[in-house]
N, C-alpha and C. Protein backbone atom coordinates (compact mmCIF):
# COMPACT_ATOMS: atom_id res chain seq x y z
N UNK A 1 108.38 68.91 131.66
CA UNK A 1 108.43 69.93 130.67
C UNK A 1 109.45 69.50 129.62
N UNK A 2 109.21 69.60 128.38
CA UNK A 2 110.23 69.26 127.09
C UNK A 2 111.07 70.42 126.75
N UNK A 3 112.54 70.04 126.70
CA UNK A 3 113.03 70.78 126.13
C UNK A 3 113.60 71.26 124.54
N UNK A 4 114.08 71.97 124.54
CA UNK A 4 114.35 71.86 123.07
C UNK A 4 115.91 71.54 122.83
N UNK A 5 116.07 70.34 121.94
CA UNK A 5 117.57 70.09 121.94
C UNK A 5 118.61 70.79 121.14
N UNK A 6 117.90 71.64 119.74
CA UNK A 6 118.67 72.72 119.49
C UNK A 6 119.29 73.60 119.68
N UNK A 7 120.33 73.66 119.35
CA UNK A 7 121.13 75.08 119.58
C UNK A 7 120.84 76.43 118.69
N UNK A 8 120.63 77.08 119.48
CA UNK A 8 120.79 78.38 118.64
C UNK A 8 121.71 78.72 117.77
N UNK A 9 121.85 79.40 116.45
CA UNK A 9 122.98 79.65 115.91
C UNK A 9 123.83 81.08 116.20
N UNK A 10 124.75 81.39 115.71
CA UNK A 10 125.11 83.10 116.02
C UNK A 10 124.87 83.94 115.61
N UNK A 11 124.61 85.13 115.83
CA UNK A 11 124.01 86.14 114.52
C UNK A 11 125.27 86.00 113.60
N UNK A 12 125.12 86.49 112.46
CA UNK A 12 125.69 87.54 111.39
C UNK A 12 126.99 88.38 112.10
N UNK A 13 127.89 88.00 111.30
CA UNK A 13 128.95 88.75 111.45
C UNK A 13 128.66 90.70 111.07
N UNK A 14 127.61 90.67 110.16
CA UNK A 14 127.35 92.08 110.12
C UNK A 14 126.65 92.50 111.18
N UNK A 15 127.11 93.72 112.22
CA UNK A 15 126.15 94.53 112.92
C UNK A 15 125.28 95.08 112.75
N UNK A 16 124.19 94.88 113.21
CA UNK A 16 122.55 95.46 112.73
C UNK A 16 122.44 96.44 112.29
N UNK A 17 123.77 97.83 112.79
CA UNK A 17 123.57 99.05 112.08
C UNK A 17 124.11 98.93 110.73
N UNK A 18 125.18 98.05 110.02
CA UNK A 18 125.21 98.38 108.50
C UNK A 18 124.01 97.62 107.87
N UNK A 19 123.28 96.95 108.49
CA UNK A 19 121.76 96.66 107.57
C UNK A 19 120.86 97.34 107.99
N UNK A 20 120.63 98.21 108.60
CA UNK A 20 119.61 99.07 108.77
C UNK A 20 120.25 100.53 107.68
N UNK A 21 121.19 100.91 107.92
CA UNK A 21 121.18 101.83 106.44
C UNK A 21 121.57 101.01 105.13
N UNK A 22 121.95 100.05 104.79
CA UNK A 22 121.83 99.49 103.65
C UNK A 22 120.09 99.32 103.40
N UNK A 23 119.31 99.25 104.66
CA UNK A 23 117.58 98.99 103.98
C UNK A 23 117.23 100.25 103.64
N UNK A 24 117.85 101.63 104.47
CA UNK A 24 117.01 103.04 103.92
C UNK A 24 118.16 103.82 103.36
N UNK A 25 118.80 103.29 102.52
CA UNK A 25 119.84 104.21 101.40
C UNK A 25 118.95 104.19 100.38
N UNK A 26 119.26 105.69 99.75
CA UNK A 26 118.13 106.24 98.98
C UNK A 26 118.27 105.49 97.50
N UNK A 27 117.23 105.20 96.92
CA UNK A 27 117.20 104.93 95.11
C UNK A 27 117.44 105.38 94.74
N UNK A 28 117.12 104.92 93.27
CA UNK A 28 117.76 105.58 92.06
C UNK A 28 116.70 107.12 92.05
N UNK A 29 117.68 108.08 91.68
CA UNK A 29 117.55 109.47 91.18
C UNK A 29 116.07 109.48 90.95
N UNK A 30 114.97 110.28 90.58
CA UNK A 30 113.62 110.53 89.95
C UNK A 30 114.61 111.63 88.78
N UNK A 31 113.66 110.71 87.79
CA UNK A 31 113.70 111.91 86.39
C UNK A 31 113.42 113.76 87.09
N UNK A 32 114.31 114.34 86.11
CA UNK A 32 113.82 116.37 86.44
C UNK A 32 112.29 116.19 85.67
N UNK A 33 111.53 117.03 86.37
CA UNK A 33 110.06 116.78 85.55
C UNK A 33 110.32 118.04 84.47
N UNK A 34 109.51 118.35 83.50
CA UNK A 34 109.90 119.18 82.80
C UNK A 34 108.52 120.46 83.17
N UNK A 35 108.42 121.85 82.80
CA UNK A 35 107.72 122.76 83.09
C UNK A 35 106.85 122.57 81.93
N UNK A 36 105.53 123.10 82.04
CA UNK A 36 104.46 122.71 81.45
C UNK A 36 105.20 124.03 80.14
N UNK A 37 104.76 123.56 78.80
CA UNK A 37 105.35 124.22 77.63
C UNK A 37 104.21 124.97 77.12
N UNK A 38 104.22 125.92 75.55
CA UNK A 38 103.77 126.77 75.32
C UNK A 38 102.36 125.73 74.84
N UNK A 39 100.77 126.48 74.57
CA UNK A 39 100.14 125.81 74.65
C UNK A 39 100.19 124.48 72.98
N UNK A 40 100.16 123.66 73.10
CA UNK A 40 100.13 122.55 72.01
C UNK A 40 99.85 121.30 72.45
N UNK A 41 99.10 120.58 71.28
CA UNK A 41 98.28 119.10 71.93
C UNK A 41 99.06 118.71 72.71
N UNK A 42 98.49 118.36 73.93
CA UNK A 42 99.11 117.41 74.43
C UNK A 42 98.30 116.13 74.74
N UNK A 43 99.00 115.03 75.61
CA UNK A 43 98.17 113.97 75.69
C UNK A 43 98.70 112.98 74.16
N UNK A 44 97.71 111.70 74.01
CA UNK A 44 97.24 110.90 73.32
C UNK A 44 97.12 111.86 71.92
N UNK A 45 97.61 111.02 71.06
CA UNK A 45 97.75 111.77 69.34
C UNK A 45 95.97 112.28 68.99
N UNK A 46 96.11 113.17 68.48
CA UNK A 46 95.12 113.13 67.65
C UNK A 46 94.48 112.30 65.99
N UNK A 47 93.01 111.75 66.46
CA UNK A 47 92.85 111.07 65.33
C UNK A 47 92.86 111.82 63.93
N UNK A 48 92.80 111.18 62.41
CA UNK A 48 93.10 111.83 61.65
C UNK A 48 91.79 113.16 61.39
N UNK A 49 91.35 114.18 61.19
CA UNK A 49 91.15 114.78 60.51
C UNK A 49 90.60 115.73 62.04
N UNK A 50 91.03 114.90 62.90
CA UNK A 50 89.96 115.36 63.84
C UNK A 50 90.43 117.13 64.48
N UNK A 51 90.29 117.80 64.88
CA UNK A 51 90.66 119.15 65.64
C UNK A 51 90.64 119.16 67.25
N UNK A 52 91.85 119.59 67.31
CA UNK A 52 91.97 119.73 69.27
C UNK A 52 91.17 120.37 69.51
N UNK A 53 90.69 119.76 71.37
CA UNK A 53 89.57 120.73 71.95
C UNK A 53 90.52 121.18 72.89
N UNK A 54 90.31 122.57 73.56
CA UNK A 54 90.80 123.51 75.00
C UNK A 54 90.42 122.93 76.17
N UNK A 55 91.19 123.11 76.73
CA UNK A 55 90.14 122.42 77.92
C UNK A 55 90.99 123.19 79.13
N UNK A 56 90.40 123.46 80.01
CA UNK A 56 91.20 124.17 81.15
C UNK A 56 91.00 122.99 82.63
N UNK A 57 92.32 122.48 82.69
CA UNK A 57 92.25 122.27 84.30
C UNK A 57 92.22 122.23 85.67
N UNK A 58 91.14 121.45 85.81
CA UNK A 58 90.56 121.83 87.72
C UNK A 58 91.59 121.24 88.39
N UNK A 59 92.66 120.57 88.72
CA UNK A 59 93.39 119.83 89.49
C UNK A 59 94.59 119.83 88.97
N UNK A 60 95.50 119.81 89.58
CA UNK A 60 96.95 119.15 89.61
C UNK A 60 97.02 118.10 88.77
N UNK A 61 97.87 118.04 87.55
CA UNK A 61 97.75 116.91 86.66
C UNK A 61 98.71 116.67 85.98
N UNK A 62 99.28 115.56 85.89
CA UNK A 62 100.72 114.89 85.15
C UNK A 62 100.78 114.49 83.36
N UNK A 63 100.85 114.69 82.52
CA UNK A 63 100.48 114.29 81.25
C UNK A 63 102.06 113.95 80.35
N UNK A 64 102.41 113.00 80.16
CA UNK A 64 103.74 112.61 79.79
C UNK A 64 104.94 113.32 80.26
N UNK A 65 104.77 113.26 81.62
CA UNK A 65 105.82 113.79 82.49
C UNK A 65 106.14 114.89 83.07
N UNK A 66 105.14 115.92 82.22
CA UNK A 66 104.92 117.45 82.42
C UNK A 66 104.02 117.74 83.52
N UNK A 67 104.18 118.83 84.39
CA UNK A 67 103.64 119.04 85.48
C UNK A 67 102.70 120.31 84.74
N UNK A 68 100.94 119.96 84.92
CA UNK A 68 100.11 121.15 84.72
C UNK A 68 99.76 121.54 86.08
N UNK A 69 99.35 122.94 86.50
CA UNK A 69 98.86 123.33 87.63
C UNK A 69 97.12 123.62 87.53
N UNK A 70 96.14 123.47 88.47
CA UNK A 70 94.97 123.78 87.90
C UNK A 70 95.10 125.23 87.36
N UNK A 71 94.36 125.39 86.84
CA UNK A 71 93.70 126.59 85.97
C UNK A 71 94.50 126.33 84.31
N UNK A 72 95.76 125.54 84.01
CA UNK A 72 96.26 125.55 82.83
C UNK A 72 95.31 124.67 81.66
N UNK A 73 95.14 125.81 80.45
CA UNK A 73 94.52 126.03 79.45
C UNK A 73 95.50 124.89 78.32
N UNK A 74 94.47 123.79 78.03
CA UNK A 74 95.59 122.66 77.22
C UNK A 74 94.89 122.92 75.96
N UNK A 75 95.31 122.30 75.07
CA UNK A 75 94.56 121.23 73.50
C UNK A 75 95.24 120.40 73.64
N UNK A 76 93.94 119.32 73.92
CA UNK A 76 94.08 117.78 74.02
C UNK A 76 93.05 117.40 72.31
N UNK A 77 93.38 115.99 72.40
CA UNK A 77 91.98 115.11 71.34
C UNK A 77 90.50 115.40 71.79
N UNK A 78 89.98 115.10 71.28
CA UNK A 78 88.34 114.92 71.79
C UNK A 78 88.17 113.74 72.28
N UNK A 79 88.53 112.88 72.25
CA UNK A 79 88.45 111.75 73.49
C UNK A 79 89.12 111.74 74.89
N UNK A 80 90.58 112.73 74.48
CA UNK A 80 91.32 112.98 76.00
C UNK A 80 90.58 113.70 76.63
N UNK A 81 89.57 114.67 76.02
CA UNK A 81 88.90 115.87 77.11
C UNK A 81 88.24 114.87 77.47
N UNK A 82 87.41 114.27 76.48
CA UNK A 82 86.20 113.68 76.94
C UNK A 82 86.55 113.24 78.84
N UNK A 83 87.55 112.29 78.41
CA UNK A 83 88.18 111.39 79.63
C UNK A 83 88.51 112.35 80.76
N UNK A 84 89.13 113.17 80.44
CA UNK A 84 89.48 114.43 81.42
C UNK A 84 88.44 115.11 82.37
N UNK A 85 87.03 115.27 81.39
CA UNK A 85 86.55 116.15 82.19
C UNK A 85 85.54 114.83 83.07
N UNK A 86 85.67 113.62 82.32
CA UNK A 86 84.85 112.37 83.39
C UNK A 86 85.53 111.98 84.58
N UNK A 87 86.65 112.49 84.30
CA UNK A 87 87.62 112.12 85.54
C UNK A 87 87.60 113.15 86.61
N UNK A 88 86.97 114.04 86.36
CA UNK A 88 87.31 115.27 86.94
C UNK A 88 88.50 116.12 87.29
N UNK A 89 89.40 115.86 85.97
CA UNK A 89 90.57 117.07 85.98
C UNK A 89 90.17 118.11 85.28
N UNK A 90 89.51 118.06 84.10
CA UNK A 90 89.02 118.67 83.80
C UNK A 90 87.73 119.64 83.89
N UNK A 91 87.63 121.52 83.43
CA UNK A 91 86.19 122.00 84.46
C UNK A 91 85.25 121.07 82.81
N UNK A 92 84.04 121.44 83.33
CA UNK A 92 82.80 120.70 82.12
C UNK A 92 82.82 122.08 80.90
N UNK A 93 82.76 121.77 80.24
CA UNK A 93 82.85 122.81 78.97
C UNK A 93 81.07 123.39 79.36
């Protein structure tokens, strides 16, 4: 049978418990989210001449950081609904 002529080395002078909470110490902070505001476009700018559409949402939905709850009544672009209601956050007009 062959042996192995290496030696093992020693662990780490650090004890396994200060690297096990150095791996699950918490990150950096999360941004405060902000409360969904009074109704006004939101989303992606509107193109020039164009007019916001309403759109009311079916789902839980994030839009530049703002928390909507379903049933909240937006004006987005006409391409954001569009996208919205293909995605299904949005109900179908």
């Amino acid at each position: 049978m062959a042996t192995n002529p290496t030696t093992k080395k020693p662990a780490a002078d650090t004890p396994a418990e200060e690297t096990t909470e150095a791996a699950t110490a918490p990150g950096p902070p999360r941004p405060a989210r902000k409360a969904a505001p009074d109704p006004d476009v939101v989303g992606p700018a509107l193109p020039a001449g164009a007019e916001p559409v309403a759109v009311t949402l079916a789902h839980h939905h994030t839009i530049d950081g703002t928390d909507y709850p379903p049933g909240a009544k937006l004006l987005v672009s006409p391409d954001y609904a569009h996208r919205l209601r293909g995605q299904g956050y949005a109900t179908p007009a």
